[in-house]
PDB file of N, CA and C in Angstrom:
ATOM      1  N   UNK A   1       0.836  -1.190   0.000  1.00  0.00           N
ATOM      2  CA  UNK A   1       0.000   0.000   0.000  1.00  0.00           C
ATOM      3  C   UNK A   1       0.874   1.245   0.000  1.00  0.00           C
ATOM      4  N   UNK A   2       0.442   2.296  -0.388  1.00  0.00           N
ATOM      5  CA  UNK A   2       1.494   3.347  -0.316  1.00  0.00           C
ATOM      6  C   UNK A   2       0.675   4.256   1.036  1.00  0.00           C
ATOM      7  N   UNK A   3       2.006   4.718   1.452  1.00  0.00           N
ATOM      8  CA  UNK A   3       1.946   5.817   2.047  1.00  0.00           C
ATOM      9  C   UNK A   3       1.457   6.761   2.457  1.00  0.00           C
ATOM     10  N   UNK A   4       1.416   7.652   1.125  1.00  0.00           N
ATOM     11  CA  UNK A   4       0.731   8.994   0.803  1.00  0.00           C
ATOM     12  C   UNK A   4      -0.660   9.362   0.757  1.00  0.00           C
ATOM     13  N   UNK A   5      -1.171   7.992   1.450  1.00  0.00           N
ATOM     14  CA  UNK A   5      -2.920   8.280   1.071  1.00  0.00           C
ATOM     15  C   UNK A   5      -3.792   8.215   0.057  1.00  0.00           C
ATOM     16  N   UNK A   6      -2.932   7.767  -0.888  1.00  0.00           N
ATOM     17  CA  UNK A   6      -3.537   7.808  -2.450  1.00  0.00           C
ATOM     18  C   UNK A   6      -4.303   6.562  -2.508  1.00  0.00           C
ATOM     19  N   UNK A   7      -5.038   5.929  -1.334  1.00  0.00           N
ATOM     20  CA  UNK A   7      -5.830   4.791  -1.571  1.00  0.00           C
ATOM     21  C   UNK A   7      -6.469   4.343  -2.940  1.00  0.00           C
ATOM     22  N   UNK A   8      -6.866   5.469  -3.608  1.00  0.00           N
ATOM     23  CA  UNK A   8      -8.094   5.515  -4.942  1.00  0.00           C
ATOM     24  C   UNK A   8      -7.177   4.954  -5.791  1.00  0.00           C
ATOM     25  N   UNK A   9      -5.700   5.231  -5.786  1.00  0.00           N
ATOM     26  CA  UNK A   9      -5.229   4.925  -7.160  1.00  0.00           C
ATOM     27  C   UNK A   9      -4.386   3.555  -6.444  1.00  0.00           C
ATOM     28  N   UNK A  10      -3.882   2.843  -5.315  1.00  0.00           N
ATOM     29  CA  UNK A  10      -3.438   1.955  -4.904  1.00  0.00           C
ATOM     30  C   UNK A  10      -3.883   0.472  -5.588  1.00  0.00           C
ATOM     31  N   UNK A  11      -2.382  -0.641  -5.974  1.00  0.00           N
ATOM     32  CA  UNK A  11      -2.623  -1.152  -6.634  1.00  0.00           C
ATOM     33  C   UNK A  11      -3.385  -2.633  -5.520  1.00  0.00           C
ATOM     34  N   UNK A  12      -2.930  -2.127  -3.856  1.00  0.00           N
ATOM     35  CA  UNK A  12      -3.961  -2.959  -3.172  1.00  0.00           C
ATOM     36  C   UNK A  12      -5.211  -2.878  -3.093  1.00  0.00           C
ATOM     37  N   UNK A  13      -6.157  -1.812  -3.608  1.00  0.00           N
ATOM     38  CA  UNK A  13      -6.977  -1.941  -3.278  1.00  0.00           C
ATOM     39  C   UNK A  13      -7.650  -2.294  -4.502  1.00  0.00           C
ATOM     40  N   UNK A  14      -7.172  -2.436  -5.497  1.00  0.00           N
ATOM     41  CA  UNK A  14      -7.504  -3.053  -7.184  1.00  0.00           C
ATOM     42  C   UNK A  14      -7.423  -5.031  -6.228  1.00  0.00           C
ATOM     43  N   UNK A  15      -6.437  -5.159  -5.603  1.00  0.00           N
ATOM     44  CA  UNK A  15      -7.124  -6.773  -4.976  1.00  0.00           C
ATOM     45  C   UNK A  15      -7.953  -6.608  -4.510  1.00  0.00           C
ATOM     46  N   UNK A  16      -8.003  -5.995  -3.459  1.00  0.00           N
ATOM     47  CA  UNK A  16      -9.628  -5.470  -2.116  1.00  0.00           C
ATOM     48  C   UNK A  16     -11.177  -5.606  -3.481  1.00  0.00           C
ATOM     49  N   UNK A  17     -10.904  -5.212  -4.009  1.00  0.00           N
ATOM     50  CA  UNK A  17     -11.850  -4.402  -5.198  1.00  0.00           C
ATOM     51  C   UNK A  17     -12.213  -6.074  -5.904  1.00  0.00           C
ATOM     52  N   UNK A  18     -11.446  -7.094  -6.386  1.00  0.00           N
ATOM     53  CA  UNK A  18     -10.851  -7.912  -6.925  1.00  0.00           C
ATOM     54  C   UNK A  18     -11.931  -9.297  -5.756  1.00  0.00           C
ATOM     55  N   UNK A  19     -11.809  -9.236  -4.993  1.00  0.00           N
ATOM     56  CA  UNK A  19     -12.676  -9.822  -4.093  1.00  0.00           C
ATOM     57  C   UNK A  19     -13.598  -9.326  -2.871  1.00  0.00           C
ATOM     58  N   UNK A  20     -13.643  -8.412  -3.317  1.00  0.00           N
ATOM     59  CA  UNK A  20     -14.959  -7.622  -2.760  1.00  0.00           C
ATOM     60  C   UNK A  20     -16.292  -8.015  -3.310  1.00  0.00           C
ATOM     61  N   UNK A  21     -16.414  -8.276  -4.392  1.00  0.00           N
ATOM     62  CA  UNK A  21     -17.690  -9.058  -4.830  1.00  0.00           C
ATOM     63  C   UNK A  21     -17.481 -10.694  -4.360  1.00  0.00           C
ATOM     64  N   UNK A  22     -18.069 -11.148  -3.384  1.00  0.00           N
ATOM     65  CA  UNK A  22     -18.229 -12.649  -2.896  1.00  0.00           C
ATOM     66  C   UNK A  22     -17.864 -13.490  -3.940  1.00  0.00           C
ATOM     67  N   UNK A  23     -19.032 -13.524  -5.393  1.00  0.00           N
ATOM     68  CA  UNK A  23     -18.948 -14.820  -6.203  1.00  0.00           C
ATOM     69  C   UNK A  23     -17.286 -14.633  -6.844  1.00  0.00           C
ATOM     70  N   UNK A  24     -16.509 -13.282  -7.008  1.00  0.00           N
ATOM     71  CA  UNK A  24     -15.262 -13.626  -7.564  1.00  0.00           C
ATOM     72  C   UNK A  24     -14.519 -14.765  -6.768  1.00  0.00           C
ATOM     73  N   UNK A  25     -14.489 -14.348  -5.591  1.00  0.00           N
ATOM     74  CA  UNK A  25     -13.607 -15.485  -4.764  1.00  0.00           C
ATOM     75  C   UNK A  25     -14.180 -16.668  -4.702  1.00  0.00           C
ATOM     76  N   UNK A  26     -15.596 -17.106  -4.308  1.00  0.00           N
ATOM     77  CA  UNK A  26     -16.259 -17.983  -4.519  1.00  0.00           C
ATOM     78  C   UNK A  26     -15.946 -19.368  -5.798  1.00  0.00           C
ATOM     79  N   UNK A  27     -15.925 -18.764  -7.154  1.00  0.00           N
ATOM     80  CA  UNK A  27     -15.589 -18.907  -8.391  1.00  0.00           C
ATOM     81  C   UNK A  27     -14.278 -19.373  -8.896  1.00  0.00           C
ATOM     82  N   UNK A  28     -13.301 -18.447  -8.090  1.00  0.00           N
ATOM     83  CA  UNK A  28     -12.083 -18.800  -8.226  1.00  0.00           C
ATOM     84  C   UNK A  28     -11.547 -19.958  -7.508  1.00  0.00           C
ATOM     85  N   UNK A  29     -12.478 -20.256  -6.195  1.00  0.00           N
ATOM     86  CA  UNK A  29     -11.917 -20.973  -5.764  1.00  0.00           C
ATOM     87  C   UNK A  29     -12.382 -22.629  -5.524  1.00  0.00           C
ATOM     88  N   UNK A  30     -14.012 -22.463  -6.819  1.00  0.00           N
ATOM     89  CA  UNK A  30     -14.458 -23.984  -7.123  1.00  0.00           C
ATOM     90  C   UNK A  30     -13.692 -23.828  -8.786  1.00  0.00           C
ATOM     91  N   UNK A  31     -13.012 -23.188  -8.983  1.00  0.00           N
ATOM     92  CA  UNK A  31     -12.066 -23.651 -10.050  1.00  0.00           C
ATOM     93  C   UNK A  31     -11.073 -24.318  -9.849  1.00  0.00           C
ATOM     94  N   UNK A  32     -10.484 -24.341  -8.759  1.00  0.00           N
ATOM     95  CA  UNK A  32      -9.121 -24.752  -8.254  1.00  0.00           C
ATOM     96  C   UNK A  32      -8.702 -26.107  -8.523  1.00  0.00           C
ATOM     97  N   UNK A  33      -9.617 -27.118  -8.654  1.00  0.00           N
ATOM     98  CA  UNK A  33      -9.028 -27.821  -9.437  1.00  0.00           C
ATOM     99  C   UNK A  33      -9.290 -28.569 -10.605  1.00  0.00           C
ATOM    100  N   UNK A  34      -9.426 -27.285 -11.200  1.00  0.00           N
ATOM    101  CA  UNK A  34      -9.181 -27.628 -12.920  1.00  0.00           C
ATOM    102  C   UNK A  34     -10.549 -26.730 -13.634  1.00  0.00           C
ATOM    103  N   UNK A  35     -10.567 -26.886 -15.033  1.00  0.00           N
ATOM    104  CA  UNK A  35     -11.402 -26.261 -15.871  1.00  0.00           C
ATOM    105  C   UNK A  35     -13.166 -26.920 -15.742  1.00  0.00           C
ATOM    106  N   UNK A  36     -14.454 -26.024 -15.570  1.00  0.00           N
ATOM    107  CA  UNK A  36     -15.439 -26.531 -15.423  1.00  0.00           C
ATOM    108  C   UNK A  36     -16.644 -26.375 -16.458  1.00  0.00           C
ATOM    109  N   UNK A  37     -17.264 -26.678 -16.573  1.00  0.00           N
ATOM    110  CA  UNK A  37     -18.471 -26.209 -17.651  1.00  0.00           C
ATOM    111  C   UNK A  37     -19.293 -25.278 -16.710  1.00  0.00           C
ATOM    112  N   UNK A  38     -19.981 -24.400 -17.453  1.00  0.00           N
ATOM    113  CA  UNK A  38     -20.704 -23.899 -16.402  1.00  0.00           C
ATOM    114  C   UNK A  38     -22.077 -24.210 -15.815  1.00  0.00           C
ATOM    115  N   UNK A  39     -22.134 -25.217 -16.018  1.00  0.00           N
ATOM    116  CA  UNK A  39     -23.591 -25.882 -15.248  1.00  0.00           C
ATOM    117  C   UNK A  39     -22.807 -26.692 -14.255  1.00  0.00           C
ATOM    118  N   UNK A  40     -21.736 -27.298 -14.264  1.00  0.00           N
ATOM    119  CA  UNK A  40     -21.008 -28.088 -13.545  1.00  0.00           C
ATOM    120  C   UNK A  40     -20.346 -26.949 -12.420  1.00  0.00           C
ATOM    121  N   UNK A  41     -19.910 -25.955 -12.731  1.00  0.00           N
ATOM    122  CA  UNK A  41     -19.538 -25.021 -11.787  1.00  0.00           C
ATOM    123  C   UNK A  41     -20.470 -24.290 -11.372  1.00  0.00           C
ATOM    124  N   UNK A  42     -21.959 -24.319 -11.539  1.00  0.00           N
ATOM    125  CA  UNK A  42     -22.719 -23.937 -11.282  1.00  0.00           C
ATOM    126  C   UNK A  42     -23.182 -23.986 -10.034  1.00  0.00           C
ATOM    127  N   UNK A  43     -23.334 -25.596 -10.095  1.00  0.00           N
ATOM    128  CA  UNK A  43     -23.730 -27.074  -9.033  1.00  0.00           C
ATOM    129  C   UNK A  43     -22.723 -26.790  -8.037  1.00  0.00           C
ATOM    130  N   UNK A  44     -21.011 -26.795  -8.433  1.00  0.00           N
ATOM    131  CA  UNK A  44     -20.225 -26.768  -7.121  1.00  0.00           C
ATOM    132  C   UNK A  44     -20.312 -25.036  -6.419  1.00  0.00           C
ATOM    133  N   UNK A  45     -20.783 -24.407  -7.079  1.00  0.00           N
ATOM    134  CA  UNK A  45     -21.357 -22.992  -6.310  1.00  0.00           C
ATOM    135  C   UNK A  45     -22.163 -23.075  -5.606  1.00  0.00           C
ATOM    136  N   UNK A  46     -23.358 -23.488  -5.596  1.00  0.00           N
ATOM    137  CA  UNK A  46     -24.566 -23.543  -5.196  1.00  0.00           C
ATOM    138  C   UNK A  46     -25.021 -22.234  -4.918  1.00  0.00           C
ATOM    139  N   UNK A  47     -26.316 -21.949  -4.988  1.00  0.00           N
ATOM    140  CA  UNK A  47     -26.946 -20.827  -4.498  1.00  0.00           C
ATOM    141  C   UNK A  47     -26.889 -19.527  -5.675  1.00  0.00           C
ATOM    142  N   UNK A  48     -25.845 -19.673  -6.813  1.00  0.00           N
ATOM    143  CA  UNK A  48     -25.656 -18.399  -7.931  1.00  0.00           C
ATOM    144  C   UNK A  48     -26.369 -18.822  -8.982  1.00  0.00           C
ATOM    145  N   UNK A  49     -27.289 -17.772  -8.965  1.00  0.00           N
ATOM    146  CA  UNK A  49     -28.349 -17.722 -10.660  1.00  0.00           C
ATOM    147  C   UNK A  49     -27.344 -17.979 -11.794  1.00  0.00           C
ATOM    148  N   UNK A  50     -27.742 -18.676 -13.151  1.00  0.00           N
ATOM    149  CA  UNK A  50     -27.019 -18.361 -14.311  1.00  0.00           C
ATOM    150  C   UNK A  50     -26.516 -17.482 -14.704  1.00  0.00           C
ATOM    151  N   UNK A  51     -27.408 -16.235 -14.218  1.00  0.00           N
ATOM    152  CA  UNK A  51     -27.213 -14.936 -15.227  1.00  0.00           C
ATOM    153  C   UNK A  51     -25.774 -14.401 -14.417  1.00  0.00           C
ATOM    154  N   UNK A  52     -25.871 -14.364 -12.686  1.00  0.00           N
ATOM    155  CA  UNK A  52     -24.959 -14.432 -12.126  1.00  0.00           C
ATOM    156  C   UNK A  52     -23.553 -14.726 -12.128  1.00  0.00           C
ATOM    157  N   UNK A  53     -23.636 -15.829 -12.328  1.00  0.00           N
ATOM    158  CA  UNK A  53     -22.243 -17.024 -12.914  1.00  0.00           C
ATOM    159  C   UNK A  53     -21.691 -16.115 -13.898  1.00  0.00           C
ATOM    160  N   UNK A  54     -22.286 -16.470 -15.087  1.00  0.00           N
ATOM    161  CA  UNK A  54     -22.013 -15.700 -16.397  1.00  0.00           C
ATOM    162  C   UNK A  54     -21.602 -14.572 -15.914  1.00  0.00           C
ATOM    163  N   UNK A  55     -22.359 -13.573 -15.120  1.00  0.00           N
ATOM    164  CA  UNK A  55     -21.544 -11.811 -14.824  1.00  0.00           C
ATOM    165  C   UNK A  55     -20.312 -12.279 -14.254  1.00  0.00           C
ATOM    166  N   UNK A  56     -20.188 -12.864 -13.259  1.00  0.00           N
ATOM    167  CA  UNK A  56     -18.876 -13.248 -12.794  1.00  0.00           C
ATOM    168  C   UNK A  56     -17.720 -13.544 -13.364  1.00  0.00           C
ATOM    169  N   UNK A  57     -18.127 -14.887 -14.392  1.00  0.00           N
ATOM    170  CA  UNK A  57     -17.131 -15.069 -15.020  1.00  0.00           C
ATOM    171  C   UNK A  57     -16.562 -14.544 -16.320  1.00  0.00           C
ATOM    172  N   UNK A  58     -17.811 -13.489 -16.298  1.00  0.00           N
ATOM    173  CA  UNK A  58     -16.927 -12.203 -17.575  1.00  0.00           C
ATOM    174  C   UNK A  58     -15.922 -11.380 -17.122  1.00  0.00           C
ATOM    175  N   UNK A  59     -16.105 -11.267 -15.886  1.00  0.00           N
ATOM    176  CA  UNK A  59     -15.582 -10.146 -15.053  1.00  0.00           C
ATOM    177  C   UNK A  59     -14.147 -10.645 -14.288  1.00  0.00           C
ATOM    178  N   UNK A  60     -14.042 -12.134 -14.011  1.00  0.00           N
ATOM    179  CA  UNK A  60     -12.902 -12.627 -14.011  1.00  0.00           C
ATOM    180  C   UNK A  60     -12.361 -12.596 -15.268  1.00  0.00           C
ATOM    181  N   UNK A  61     -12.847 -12.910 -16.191  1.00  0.00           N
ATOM    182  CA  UNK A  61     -12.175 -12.916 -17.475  1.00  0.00           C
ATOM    183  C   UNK A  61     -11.560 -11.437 -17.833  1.00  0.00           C
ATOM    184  N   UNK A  62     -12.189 -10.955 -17.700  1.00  0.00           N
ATOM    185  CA  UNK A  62     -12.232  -9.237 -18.359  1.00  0.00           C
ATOM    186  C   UNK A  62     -10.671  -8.941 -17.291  1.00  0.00           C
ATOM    187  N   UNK A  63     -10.575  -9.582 -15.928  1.00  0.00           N
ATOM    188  CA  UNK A  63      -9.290  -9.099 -15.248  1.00  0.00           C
ATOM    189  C   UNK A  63      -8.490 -10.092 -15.052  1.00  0.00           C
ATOM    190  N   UNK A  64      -8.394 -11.014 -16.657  1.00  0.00           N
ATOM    191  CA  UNK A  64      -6.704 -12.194 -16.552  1.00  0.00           C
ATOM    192  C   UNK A  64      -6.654 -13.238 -15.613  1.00  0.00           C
ATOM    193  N   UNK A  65      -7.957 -13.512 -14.909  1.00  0.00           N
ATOM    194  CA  UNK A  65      -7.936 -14.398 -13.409  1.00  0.00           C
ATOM    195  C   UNK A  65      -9.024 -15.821 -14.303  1.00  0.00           C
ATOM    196  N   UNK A  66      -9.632 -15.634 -15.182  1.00  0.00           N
ATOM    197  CA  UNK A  66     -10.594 -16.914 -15.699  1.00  0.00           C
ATOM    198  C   UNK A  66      -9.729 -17.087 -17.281  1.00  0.00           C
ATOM    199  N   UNK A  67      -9.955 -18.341 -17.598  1.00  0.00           N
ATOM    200  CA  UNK A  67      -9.868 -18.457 -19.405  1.00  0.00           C
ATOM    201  C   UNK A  67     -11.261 -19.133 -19.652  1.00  0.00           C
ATOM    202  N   UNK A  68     -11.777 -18.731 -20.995  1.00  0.00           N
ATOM    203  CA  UNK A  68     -12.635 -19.617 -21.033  1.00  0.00           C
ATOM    204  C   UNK A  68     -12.296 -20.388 -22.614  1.00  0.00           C
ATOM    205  N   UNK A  69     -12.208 -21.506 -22.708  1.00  0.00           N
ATOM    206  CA  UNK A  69     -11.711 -22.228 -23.750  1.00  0.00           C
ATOM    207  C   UNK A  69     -12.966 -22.838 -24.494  1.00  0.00           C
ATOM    208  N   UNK A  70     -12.917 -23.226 -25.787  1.00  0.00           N
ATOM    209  CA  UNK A  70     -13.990 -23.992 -26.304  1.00  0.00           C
ATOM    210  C   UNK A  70     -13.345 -25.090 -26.633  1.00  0.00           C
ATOM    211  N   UNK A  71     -14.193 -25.836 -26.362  1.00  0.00           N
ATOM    212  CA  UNK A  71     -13.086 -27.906 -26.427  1.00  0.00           C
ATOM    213  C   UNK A  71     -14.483 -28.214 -27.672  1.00  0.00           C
ATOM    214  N   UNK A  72     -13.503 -28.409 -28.731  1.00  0.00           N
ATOM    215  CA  UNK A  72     -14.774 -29.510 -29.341  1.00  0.00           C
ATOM    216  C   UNK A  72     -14.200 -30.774 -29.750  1.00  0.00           C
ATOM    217  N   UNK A  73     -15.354 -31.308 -30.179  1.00  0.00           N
ATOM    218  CA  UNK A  73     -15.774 -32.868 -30.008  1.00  0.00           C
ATOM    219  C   UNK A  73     -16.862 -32.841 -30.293  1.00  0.00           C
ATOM    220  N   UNK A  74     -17.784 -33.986 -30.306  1.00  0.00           N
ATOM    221  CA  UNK A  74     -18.993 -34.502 -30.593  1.00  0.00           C
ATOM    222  C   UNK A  74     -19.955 -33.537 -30.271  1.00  0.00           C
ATOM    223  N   UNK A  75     -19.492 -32.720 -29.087  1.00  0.00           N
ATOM    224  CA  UNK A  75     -20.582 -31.403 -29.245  1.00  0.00           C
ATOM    225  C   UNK A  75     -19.500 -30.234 -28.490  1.00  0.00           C
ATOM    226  N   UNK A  76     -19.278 -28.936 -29.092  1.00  0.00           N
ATOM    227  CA  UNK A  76     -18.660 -28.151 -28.551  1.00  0.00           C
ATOM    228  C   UNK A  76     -18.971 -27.807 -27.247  1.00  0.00           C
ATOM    229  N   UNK A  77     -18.180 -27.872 -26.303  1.00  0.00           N
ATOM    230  CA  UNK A  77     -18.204 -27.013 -24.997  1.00  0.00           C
ATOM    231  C   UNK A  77     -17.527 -26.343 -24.424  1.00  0.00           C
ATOM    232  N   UNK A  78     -18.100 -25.524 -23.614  1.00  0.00           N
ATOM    233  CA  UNK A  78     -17.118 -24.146 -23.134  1.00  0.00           C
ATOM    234  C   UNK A  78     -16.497 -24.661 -22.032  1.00  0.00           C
ATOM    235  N   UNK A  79     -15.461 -24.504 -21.107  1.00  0.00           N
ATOM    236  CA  UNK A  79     -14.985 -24.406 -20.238  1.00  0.00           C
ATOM    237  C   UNK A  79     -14.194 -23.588 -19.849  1.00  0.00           C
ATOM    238  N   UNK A  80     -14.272 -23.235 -18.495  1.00  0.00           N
ATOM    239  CA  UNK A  80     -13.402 -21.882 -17.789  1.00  0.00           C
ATOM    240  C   UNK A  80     -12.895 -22.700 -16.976  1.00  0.00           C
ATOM    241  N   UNK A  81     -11.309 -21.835 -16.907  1.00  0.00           N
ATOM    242  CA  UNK A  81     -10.429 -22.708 -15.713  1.00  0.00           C
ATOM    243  C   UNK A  81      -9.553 -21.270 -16.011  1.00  0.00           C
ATOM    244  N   UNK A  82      -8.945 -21.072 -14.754  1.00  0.00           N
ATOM    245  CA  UNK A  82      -7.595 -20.231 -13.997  1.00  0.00           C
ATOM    246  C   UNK A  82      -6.717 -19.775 -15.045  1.00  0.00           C
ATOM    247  N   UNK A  83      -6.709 -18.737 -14.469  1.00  0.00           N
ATOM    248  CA  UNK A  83      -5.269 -18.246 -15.266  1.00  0.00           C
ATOM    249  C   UNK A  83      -4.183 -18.771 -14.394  1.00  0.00           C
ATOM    250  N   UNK A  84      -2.695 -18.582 -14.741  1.00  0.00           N
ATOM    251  CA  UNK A  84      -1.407 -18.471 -13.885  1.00  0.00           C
ATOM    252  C   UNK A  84      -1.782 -17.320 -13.171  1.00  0.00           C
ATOM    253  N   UNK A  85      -2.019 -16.152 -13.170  1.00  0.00           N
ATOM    254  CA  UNK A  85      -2.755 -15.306 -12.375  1.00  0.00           C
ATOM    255  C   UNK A  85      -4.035 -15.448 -11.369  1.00  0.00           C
ATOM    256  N   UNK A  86      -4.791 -16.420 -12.102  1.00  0.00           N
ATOM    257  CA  UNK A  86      -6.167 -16.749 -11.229  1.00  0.00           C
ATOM    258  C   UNK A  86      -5.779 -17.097  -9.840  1.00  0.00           C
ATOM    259  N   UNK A  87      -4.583 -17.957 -10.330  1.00  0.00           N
ATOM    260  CA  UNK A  87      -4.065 -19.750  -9.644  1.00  0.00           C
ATOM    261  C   UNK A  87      -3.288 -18.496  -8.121  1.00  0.00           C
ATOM    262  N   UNK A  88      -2.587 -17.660  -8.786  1.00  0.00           N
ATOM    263  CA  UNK A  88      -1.895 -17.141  -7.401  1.00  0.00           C
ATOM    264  C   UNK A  88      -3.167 -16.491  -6.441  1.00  0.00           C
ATOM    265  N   UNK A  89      -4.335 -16.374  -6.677  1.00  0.00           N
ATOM    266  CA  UNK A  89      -5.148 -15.782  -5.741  1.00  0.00           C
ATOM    267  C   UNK A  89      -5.831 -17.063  -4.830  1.00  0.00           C
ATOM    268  N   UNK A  90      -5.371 -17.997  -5.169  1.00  0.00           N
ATOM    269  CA  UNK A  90      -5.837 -19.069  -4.300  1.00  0.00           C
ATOM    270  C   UNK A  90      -5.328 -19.079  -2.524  1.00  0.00           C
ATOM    271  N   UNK A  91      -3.878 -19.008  -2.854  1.00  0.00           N
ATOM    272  CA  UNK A  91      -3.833 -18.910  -1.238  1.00  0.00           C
ATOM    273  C   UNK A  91      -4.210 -18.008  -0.469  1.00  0.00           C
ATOM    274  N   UNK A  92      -4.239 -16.354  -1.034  1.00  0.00           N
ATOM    275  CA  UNK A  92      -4.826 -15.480  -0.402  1.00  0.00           C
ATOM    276  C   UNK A  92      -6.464 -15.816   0.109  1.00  0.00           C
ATOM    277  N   UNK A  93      -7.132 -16.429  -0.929  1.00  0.00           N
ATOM    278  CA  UNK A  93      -8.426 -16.668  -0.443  1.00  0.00           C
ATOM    279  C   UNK A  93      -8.345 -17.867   0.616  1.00  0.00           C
ATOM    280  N   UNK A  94      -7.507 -19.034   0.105  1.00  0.00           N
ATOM    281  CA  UNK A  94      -7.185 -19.782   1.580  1.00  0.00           C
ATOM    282  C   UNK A  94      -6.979 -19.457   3.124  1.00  0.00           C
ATOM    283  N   UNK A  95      -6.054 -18.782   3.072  1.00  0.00           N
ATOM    284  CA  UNK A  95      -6.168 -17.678   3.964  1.00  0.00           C
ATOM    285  C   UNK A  95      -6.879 -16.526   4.426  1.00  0.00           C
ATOM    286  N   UNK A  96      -7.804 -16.383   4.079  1.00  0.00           N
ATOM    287  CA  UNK A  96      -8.831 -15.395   4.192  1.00  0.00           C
ATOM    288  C   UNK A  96      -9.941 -16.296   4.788  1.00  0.00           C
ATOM    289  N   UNK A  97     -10.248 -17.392   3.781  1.00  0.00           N
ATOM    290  CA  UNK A  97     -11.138 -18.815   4.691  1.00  0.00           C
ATOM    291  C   UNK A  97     -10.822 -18.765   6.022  1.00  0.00           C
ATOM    292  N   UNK A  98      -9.698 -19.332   6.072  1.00  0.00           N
ATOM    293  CA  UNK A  98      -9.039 -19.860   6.973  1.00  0.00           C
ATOM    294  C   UNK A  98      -8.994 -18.873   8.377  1.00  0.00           C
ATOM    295  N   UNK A  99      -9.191 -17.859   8.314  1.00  0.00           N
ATOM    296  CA  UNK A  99      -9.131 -16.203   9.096  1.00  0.00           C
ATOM    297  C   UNK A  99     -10.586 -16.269   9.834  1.00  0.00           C
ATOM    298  N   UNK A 100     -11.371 -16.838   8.506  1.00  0.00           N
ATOM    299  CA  UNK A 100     -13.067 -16.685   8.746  1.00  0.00           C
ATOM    300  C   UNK A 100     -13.455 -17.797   9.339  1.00  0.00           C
ATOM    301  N   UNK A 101     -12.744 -19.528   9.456  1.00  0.00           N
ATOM    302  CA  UNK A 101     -13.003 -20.196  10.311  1.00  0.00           C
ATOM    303  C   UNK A 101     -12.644 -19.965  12.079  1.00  0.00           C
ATOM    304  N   UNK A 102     -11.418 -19.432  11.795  1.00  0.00           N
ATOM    305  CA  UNK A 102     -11.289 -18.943  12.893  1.00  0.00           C
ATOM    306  C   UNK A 102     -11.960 -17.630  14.064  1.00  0.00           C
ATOM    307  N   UNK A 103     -12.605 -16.850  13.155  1.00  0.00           N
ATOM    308  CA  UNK A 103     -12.660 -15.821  14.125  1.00  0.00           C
ATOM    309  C   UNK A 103     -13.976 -15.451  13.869  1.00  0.00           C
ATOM    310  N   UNK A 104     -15.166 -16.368  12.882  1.00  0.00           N
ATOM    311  CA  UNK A 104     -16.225 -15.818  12.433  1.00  0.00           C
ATOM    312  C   UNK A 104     -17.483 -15.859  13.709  1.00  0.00           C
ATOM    313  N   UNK A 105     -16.793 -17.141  15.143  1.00  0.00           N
ATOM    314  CA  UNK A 105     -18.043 -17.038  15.473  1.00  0.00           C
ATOM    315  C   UNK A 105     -17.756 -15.393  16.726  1.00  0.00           C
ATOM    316  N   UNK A 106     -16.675 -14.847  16.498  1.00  0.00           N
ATOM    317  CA  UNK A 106     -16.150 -13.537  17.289  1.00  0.00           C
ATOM    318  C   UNK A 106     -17.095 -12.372  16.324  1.00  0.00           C
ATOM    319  N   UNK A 107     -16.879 -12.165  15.086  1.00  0.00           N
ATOM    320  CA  UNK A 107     -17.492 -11.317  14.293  1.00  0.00           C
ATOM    321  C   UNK A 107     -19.101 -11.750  14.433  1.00  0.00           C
ATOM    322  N   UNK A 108     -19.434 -12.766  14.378  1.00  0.00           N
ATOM    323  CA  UNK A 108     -21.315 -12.994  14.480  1.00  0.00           C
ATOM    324  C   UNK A 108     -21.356 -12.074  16.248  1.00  0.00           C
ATOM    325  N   UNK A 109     -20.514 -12.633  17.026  1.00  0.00           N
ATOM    326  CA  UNK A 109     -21.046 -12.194  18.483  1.00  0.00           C
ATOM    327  C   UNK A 109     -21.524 -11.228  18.589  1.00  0.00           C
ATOM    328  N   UNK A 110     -20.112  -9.966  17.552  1.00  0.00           N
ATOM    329  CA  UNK A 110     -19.847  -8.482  17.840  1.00  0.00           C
ATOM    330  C   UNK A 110     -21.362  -8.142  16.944  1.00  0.00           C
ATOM    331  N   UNK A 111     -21.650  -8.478  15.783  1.00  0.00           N
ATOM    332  CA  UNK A 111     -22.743  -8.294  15.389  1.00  0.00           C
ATOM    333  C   UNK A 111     -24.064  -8.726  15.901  1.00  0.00           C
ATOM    334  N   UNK A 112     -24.077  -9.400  16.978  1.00  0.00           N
ATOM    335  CA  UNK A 112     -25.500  -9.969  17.737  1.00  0.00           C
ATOM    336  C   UNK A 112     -25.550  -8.498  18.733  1.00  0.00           C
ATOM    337  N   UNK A 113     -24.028  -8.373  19.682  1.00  0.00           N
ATOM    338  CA  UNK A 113     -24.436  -7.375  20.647  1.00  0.00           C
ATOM    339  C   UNK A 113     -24.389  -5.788  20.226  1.00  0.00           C
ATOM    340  N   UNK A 114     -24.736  -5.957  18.415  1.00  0.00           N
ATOM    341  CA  UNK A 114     -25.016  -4.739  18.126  1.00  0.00           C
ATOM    342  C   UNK A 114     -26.194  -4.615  16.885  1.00  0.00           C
ATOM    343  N   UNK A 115     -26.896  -5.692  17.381  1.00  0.00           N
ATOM    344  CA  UNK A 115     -27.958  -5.445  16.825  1.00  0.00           C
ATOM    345  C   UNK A 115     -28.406  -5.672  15.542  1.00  0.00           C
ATOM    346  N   UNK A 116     -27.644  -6.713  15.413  1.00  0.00           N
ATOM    347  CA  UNK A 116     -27.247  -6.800  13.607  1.00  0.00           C
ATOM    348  C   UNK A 116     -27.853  -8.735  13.775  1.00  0.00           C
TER     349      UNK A 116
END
């Protein structure tokens, strides 16, 4: 992060920004191992509309973190899987899990004794 306060133009907060929408990290991280169709990555999401998915995974695409390939064969299909870029945001989100197993039932508390 820099210094000077220049948060707006900081290239950390382009990550912050980067997984600030839930389904990016979500997405990235039922990709992890390996390329999916999107009804198949749909299923390991659970809970994200089509239209959803699809915004998502334009929007990974659009920032170097998704590929989406067309495989044909007997019937063409799409599949999205990781960039070398996607792939390095994995441990950060591991770690970010991993932050939220630990300390989420502290954050529910602070939000019960405030009313939330």
């Amino acid at each position: 992060m820099t210094s000077d306060g220049h948060l707006a133009d900081c290239r950390a907060r382009l990550a912050f920004d980067l997984l600030a929408n839930t389904w990016n990290a979500v997405v990235l991280w039922a990709l992890r191992d390996g390329p999916s169709r999107h009804v198949e990555l749909r299923g390991r999401v659970g809970g994200i509309s089509s239209k959803v998915l699809t915004e998502t995974l334009r929007r990974l695409e659009f920032n170097g973190l998704v590929e989406r390939r067309v495989r044909a064969g007997t019937a063409s299909r799409v599949v999205y899987g990781l960039t070398p870029l996607g792939r390095t945001l994995l441990g950060p989100i591991d770690a970010f899990g991993a932050w939220a197993f630990e300390h989420g039932d502290e954050v529910m508390a602070a939000q019960e004794r405030h009313g939330g």
